[in-house]
C-alpha atoms as a PDB file:
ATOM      1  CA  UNK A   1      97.550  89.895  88.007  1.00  0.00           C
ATOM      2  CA  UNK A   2      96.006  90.472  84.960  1.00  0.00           C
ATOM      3  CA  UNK A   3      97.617  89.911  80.881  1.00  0.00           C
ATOM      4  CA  UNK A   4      96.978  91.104  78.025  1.00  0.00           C
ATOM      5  CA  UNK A   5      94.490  89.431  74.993  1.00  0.00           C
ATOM      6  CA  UNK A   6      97.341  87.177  73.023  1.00  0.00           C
ATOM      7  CA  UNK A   7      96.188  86.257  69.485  1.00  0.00           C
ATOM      8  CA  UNK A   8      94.954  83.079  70.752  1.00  0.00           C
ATOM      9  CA  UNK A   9      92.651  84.455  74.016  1.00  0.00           C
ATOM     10  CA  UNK A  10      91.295  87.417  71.252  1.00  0.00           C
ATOM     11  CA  UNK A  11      89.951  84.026  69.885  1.00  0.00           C
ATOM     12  CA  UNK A  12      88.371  82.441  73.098  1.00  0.00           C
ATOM     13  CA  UNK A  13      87.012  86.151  74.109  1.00  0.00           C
ATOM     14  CA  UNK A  14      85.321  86.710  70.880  1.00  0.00           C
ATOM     15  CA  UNK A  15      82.951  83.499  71.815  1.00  0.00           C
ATOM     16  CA  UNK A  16      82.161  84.979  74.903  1.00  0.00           C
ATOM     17  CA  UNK A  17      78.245  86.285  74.974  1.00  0.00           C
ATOM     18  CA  UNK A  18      76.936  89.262  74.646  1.00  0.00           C
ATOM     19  CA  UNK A  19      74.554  91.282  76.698  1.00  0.00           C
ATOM     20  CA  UNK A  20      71.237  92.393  74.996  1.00  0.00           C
ATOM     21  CA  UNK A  21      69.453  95.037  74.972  1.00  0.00           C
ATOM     22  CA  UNK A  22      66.833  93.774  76.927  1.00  0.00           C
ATOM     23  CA  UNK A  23      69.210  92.744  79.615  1.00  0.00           C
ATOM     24  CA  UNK A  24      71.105  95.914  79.608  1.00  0.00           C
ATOM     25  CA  UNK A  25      67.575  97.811  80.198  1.00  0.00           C
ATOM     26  CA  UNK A  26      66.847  95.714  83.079  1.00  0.00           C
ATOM     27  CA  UNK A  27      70.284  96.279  84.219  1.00  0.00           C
ATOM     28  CA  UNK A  28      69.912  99.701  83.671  1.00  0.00           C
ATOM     29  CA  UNK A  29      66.707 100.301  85.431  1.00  0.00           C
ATOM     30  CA  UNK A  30      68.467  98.188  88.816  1.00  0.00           C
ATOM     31  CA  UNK A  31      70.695 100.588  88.883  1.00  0.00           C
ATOM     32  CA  UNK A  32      68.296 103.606  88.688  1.00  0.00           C
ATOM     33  CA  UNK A  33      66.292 101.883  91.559  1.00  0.00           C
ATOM     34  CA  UNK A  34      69.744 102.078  93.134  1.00  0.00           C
ATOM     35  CA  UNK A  35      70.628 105.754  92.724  1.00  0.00           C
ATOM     36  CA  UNK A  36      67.145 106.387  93.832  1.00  0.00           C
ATOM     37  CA  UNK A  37      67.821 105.139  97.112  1.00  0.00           C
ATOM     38  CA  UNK A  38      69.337 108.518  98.350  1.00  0.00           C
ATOM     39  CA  UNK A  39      68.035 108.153 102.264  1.00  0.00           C
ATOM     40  CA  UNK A  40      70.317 106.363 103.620  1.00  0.00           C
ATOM     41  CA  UNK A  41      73.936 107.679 104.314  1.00  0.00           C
ATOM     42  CA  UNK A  42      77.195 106.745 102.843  1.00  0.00           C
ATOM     43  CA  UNK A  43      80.006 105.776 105.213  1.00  0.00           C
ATOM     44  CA  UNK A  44      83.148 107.479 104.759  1.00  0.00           C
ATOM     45  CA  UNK A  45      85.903 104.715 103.542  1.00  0.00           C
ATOM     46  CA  UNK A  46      88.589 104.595 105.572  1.00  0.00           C
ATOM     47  CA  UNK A  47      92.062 104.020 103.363  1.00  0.00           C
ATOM     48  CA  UNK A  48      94.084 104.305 106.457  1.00  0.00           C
ATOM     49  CA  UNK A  49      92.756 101.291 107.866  1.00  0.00           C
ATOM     50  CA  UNK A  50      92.649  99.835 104.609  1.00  0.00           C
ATOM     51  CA  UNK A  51      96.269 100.447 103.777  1.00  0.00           C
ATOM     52  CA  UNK A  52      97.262  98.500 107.200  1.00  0.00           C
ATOM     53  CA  UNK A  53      94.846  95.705 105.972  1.00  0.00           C
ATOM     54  CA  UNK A  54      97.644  95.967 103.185  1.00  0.00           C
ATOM     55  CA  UNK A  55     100.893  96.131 104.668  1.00  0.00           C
ATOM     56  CA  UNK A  56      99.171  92.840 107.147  1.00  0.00           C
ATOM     57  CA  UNK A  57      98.486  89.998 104.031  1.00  0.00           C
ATOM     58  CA  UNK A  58     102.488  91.944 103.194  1.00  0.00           C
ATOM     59  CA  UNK A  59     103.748  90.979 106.550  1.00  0.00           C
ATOM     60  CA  UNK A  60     102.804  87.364 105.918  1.00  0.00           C
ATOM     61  CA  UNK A  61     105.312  87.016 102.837  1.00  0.00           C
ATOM     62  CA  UNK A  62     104.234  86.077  99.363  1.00  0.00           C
ATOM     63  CA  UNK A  63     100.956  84.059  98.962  1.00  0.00           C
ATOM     64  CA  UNK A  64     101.702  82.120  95.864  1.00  0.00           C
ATOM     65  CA  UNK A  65      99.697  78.965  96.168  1.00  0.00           C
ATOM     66  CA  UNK A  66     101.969  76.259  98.577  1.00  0.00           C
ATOM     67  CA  UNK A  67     103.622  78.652 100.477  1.00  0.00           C
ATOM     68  CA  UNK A  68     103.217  79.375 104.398  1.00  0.00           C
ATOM     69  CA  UNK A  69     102.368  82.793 103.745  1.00  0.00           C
ATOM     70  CA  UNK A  70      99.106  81.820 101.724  1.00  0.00           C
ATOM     71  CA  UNK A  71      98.197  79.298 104.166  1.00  0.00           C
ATOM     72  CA  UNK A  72      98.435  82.037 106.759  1.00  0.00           C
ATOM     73  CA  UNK A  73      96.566  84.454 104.385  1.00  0.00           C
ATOM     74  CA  UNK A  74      93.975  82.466 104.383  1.00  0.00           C
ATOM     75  CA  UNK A  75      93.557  81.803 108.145  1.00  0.00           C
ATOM     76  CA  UNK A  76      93.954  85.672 108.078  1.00  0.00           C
ATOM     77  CA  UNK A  77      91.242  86.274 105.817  1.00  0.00           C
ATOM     78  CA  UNK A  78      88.926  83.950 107.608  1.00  0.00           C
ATOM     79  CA  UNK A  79      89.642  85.226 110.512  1.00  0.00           C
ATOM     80  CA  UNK A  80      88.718  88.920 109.938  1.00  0.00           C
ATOM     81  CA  UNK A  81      85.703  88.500 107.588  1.00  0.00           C
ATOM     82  CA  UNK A  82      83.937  86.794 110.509  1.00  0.00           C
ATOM     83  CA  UNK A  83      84.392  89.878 112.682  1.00  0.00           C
ATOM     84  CA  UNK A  84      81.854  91.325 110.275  1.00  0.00           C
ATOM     85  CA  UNK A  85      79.481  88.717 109.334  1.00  0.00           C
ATOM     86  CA  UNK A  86      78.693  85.255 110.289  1.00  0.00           C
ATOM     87  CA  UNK A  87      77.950  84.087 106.556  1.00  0.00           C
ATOM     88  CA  UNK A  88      81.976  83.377 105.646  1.00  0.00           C
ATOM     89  CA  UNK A  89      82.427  80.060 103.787  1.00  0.00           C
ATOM     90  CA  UNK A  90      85.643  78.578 101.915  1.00  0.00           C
ATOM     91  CA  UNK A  91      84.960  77.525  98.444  1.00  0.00           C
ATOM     92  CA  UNK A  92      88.187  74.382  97.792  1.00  0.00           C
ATOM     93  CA  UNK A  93      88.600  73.816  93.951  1.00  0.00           C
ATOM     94  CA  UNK A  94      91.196  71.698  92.377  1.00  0.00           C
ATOM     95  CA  UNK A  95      94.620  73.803  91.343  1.00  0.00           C
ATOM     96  CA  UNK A  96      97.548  73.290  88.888  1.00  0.00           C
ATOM     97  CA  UNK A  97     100.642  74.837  88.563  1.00  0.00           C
ATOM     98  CA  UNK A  98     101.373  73.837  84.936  1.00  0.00           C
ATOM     99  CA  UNK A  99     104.517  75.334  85.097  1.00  0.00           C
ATOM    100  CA  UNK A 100     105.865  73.746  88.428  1.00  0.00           C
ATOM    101  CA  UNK A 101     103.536  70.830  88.058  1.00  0.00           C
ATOM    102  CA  UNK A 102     102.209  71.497  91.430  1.00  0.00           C
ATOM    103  CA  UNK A 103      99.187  70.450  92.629  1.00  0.00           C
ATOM    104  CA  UNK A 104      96.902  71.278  95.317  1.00  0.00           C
ATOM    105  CA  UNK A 105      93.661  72.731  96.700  1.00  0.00           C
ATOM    106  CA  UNK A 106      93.074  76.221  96.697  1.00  0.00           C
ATOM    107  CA  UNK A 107      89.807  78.091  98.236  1.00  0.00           C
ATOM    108  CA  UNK A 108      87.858  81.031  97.169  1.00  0.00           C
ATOM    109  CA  UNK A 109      87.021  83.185 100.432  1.00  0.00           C
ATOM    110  CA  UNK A 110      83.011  84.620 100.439  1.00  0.00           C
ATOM    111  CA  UNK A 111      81.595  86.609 102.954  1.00  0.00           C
ATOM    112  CA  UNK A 112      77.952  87.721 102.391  1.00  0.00           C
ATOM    113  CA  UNK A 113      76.025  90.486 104.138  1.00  0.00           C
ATOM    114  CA  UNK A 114      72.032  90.954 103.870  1.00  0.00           C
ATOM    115  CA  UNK A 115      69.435  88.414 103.220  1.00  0.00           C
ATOM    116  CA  UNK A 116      68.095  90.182 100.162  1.00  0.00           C
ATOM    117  CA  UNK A 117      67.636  88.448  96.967  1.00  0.00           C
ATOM    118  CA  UNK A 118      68.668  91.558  94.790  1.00  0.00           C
ATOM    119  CA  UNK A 119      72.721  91.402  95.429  1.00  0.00           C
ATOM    120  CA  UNK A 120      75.889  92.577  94.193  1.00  0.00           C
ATOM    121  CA  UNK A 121      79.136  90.923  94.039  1.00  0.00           C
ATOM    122  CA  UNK A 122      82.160  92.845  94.931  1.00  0.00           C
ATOM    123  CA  UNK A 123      85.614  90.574  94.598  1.00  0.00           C
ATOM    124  CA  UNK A 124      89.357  90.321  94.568  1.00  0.00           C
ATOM    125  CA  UNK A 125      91.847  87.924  93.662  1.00  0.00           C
ATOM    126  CA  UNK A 126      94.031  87.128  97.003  1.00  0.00           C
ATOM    127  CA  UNK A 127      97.152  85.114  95.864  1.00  0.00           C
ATOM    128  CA  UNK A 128     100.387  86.526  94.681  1.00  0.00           C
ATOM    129  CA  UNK A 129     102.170  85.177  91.386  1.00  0.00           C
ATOM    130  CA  UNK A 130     104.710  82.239  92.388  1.00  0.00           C
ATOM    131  CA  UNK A 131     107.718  83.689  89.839  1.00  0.00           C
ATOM    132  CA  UNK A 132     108.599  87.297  89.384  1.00  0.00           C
ATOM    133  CA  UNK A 133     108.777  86.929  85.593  1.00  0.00           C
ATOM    134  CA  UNK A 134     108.639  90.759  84.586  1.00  0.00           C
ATOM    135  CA  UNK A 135     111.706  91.542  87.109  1.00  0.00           C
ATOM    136  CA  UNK A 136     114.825  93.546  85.688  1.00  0.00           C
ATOM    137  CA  UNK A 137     117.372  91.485  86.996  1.00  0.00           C
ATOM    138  CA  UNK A 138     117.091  88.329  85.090  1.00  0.00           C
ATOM    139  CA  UNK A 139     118.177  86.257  88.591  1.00  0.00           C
ATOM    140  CA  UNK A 140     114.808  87.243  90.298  1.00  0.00           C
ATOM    141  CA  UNK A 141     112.636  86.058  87.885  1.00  0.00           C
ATOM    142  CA  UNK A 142     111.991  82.464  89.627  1.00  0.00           C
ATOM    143  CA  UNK A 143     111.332  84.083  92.853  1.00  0.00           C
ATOM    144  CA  UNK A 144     107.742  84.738  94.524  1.00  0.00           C
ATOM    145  CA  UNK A 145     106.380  88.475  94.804  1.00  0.00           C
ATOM    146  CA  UNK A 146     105.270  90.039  97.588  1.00  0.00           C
ATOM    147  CA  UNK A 147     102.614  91.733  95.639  1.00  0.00           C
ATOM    148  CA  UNK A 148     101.363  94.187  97.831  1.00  0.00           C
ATOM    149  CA  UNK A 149      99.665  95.597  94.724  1.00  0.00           C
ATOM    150  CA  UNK A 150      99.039  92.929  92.732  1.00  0.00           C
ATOM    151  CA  UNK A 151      97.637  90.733  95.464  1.00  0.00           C
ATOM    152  CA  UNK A 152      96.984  93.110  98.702  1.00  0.00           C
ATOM    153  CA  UNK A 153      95.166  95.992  97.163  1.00  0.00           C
ATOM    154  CA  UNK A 154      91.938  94.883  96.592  1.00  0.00           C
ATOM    155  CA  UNK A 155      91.295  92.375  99.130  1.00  0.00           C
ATOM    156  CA  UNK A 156      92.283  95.421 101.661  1.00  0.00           C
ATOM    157  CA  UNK A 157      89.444  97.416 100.549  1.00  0.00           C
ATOM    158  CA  UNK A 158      87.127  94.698 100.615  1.00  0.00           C
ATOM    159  CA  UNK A 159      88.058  93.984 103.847  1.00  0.00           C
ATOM    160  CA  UNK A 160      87.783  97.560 104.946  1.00  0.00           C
ATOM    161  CA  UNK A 161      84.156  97.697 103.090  1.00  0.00           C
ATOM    162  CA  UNK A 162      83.143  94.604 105.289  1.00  0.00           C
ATOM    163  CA  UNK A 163      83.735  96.622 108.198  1.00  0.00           C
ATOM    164  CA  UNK A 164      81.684  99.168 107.105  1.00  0.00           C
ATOM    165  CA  UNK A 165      78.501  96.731 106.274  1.00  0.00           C
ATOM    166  CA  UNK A 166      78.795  95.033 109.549  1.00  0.00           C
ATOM    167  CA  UNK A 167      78.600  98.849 111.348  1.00  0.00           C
ATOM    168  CA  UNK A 168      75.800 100.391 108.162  1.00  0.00           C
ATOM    169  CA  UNK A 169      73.575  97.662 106.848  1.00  0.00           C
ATOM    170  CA  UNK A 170      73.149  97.880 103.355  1.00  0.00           C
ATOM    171  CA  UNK A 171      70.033  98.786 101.123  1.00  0.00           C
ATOM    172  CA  UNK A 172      71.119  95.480  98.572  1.00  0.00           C
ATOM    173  CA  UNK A 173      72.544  92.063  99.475  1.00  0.00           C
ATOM    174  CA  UNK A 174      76.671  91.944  99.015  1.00  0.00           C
ATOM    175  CA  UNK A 175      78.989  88.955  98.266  1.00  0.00           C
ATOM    176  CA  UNK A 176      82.211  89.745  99.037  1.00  0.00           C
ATOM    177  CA  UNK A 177      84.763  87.115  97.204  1.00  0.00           C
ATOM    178  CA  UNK A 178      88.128  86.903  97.419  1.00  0.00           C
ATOM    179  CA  UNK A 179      89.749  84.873  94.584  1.00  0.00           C
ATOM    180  CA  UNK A 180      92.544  82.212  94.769  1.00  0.00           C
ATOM    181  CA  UNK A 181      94.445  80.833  92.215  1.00  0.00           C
ATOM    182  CA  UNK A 182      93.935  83.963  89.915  1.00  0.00           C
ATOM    183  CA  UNK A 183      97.756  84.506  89.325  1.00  0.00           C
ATOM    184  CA  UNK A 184      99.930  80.930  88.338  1.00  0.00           C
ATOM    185  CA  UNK A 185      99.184  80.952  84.417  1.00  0.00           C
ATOM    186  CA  UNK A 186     102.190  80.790  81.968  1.00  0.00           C
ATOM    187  CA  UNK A 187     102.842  83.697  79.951  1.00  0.00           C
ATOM    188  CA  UNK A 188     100.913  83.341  76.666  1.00  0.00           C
ATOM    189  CA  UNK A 189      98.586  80.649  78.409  1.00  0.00           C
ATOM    190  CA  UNK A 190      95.018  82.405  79.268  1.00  0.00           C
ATOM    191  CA  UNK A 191      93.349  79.340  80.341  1.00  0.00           C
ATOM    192  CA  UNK A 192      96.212  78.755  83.486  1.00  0.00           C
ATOM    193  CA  UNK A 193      95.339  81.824  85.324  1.00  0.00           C
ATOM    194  CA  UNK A 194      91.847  82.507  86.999  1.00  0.00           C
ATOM    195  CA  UNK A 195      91.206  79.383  88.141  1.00  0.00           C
ATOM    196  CA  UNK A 196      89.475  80.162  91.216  1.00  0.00           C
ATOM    197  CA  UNK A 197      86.767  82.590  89.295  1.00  0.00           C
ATOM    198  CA  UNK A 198      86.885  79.958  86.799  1.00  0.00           C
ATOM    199  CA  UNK A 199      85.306  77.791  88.941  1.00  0.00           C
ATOM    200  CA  UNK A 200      82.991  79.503  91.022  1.00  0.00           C
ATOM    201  CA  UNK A 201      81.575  80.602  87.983  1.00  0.00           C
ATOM    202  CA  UNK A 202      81.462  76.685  86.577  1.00  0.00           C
ATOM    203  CA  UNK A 203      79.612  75.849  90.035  1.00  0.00           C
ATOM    204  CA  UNK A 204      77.541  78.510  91.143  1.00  0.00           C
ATOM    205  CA  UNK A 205      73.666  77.702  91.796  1.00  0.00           C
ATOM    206  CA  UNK A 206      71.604  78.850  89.144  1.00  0.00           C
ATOM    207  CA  UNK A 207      69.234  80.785  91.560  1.00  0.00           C
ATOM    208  CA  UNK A 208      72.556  82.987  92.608  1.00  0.00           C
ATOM    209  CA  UNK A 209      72.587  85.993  89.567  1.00  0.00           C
ATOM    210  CA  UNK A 210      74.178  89.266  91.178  1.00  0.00           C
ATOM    211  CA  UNK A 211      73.043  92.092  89.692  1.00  0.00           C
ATOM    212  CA  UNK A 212      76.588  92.990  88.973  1.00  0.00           C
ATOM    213  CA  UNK A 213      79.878  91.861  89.661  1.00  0.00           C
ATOM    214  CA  UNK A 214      83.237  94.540  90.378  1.00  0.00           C
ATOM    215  CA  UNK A 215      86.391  93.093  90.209  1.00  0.00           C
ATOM    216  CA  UNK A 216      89.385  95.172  92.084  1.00  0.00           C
ATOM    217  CA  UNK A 217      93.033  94.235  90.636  1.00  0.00           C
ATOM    218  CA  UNK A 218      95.829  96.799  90.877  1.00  0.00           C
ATOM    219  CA  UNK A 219      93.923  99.503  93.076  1.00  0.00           C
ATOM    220  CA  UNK A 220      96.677 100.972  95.503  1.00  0.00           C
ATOM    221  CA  UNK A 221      99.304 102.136  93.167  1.00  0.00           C
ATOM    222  CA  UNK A 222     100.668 105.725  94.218  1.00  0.00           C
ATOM    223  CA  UNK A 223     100.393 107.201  90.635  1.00  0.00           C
ATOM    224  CA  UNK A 224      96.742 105.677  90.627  1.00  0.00           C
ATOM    225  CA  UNK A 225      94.992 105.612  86.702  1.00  0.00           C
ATOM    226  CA  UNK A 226      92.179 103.585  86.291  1.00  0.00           C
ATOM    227  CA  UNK A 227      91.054 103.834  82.927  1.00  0.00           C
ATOM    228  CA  UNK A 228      87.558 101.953  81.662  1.00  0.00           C
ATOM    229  CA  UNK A 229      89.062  98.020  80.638  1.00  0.00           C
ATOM    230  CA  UNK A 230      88.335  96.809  77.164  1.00  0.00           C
ATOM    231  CA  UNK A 231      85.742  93.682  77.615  1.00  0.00           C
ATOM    232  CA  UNK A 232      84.131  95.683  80.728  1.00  0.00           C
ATOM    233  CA  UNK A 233      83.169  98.028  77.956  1.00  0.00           C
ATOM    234  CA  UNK A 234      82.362  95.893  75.606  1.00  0.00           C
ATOM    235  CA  UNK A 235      80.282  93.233  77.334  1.00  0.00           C
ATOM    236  CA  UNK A 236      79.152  95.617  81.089  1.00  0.00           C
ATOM    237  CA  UNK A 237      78.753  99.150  79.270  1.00  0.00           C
ATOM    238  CA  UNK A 238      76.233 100.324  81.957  1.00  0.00           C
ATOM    239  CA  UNK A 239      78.353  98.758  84.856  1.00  0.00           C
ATOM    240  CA  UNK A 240      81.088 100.702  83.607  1.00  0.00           C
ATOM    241  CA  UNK A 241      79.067 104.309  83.625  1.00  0.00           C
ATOM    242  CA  UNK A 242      77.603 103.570  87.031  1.00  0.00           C
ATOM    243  CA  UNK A 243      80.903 103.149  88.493  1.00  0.00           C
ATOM    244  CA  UNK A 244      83.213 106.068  86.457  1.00  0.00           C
ATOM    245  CA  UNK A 245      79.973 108.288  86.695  1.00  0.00           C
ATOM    246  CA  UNK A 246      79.915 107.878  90.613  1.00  0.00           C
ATOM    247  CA  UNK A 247      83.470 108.720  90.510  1.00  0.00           C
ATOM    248  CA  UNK A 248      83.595 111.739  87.950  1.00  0.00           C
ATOM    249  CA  UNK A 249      80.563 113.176  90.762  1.00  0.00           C
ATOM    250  CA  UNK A 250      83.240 112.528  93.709  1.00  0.00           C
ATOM    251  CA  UNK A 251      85.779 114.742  91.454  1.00  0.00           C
ATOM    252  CA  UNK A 252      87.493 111.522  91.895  1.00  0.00           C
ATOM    253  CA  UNK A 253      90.339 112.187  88.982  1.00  0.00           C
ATOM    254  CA  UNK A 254      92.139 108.514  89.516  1.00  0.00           C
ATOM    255  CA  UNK A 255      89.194 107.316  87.178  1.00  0.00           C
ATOM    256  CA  UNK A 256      89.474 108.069  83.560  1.00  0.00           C
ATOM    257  CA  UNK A 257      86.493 107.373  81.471  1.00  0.00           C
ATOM    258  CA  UNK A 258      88.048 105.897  78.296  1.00  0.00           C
ATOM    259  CA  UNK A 259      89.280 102.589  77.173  1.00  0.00           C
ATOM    260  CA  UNK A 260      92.878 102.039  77.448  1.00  0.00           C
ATOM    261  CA  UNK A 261      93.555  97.899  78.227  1.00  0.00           C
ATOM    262  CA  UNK A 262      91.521  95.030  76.664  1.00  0.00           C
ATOM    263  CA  UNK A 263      92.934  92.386  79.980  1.00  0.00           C
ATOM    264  CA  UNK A 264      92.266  88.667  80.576  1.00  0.00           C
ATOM    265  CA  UNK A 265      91.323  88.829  84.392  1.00  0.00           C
ATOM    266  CA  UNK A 266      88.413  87.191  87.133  1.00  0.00           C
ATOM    267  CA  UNK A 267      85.590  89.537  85.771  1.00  0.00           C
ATOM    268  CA  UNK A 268      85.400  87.400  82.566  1.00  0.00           C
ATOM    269  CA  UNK A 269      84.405  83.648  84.037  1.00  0.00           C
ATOM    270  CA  UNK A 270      81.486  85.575  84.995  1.00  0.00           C
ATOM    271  CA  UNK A 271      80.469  87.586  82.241  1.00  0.00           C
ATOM    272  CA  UNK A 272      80.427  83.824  80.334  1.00  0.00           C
ATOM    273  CA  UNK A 273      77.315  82.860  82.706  1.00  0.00           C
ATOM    274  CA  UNK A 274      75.478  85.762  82.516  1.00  0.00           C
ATOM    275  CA  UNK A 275      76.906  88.146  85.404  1.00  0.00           C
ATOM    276  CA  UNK A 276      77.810  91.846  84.025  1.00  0.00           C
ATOM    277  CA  UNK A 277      81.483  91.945  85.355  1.00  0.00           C
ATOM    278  CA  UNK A 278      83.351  94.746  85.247  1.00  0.00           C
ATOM    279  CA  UNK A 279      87.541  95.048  86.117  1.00  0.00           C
ATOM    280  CA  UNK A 280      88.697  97.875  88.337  1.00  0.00           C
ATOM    281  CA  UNK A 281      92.019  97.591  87.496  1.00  0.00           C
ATOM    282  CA  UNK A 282      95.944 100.005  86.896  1.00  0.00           C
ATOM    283  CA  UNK A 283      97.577  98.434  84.258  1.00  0.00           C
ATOM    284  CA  UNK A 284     100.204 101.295  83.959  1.00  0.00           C
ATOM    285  CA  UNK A 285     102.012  99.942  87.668  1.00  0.00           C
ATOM    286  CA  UNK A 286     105.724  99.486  86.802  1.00  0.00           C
ATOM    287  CA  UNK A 287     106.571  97.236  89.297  1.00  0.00           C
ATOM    288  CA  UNK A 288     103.958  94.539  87.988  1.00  0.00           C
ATOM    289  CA  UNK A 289     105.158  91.300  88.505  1.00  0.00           C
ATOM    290  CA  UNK A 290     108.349  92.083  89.886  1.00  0.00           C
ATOM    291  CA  UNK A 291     110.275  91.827  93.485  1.00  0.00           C
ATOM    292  CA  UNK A 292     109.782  95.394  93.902  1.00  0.00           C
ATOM    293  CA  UNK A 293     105.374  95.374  94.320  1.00  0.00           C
ATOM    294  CA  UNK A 294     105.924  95.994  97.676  1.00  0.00           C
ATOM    295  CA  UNK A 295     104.109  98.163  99.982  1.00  0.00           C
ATOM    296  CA  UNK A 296     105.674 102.039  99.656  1.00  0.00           C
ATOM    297  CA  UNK A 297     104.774 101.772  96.292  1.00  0.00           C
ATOM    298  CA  UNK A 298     101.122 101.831  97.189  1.00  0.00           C
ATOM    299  CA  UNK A 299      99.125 104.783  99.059  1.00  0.00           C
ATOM    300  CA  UNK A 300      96.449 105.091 101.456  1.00  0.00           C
ATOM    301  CA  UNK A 301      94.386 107.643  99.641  1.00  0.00           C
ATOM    302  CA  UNK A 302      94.458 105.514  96.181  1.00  0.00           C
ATOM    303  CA  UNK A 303      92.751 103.055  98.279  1.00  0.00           C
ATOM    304  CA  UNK A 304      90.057 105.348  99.752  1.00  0.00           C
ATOM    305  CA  UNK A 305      89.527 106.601  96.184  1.00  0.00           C
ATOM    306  CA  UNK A 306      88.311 103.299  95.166  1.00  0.00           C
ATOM    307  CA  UNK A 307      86.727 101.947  98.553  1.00  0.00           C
ATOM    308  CA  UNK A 308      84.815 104.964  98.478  1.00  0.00           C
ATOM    309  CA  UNK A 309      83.353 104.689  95.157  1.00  0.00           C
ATOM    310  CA  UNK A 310      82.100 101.179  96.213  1.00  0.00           C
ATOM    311  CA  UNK A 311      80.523 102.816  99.229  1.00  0.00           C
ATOM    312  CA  UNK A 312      78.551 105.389  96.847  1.00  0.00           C
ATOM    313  CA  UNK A 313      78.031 102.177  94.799  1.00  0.00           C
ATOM    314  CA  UNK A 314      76.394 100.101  97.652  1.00  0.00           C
ATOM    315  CA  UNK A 315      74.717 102.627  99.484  1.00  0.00           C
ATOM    316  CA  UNK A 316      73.146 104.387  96.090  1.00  0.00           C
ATOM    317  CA  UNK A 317      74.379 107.844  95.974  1.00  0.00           C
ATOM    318  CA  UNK A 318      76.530 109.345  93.095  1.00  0.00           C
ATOM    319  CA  UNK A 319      77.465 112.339  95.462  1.00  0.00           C
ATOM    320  CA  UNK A 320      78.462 113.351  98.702  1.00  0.00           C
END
């Protein structure tokens, strides 16, 4: 998904806290610890396997909130996380589709790995948007999408990253999250969409503080750009140079280090309690939103680009 700031949401952002120096020093010093911890070896992401994980949620139809391809997402979802960990758990909130007046109960997905109390959080909305409202042809626009970007990408490298912690136990605890009702807002109506982040955030236990949170929206376009996001900047500066500086020392290109999008997306419930969010996220994809976000227009190796900078990230290496 993702929108961006409308005069009114510039409003609701601007009362959203800051991050201190004090906190960005202890931040900052985490992530040192992290970088220190060179002895251990980074698996090699597979985007092959993470591109089928892809073209899979695809094969179930759209996942807009109601439908039987999101019920059999879910399943899906369920289904493979516990291949990897035993700790999977559904999270139900209470949904509205303001502009179908739908109502229902959606779940966040959460798979955690290690027992350690120092943890990241690594997520990815999984629905798909119920109306393809950007389409060119004017007659598709009340039809689901398919959204095998805009839906598939990131929740296929977090499932191929699961894999990987099951088979390479990792050096910090990891919450995997895959977020559900992300995607149903009304144009020019920030407070409709993430409503599954919304609430996790609203509920969470105040003993659970990740270190940091990465959000992945938009990772498997072809053309991949992922420039730094506006309130990632602003609010998770040190997030933001962990993450571009990992990939700048992978000679990873994809990631540009400059601002480009200021975007209304699931890393900004957190950053409102505390958590330094950042959003990994292409906001140049043309086919956003539209019946054609289907799977050729995505690529295996954009998705090993990213997965494998969130290897370097959880394992604690900046290079090969």
């Amino acid at each position: 998904m993702s929108i961006f700031l409308f005069q009114e949401d510039k409003e609701i952002l601007l009362r959203r806290p800051k991050f201190y120096m004090p906190a960005l020093l202890f931040l900052a010093a985490v992530l040192l610890d992290a970088a220190g911890c060179s002895a251990q070896t980074v698996p090699d992401f597979n985007g092959k396997q993470a591109f089928r994980y892809l073209v899979k949620q695809c094969d179930f139809g759209p996942r807009n909130p109601g439908s039987a391809g999101h019920k059999k997402a879910q399943a899906y979802f369920v289904k493979e996380f516990s291949k990897f960990t035993d700790r999977v758990r559904l999270q139900p909130f209470p949904f509205v589709n303001y502009k179908d007046n739908l109502r229902l109960t959606l779940h966040n997905v959460i798979a955690s790995f290690g027992s350690q109390s120092d943890r990241i959080l690594l997520a990815a909305h999984w629905d798909t948007r119920p109306w393809a409202d950007q389409d060119p042809n004017p007659k598709n626009r009340n039809t689901p999408i398919l959204g095998a970007d805009d839906g598939a990408s990131g929740v296929a490298v977090l499932l191929e990253i699961a894999r990987n912690l099951k088979e390479n136990p990792p050096p910090v605890g990891v919450d995997l999250i895959l977020w559900d009702g992300e995607d149903s807002g009304r144009e020019g109506h920030a407070t409709e969409y993430l409503q599954g982040s919304r609430y996790f955030a609203q509920h969470k236990s105040p003993s659970y503080n990740p270190k940091f949170s990465i959000l992945l929206d938009m990772v498997g376009d072809k053309e991949l750009q992922l420039y730094e996001e506006g309130n990632s900047y602003r609010y998770a500066p040190d997030v933001v140079d962990l993450v571009w500086g990992i990939a700048g020392d992978l000679n990873f290109t994809q990631f540009i280090p400059e601002v480009k999008y200021t975007i209304v997306d699931d890393h900004l419930p957190l950053l409102e309690v505390g958590i330094p969010s950042i959003d990994v996220i292409d906001f140049d994809y043309p086919y956003w939103h539209t019946l054609q976000d289907t799977p050729d227009k995505c690529s295996s190796e954009s998705l090993r680009v990213v997965g494998q900078v969130l290897l370097n990230v959880i394992y604690g290496k900046t290079a090969p």
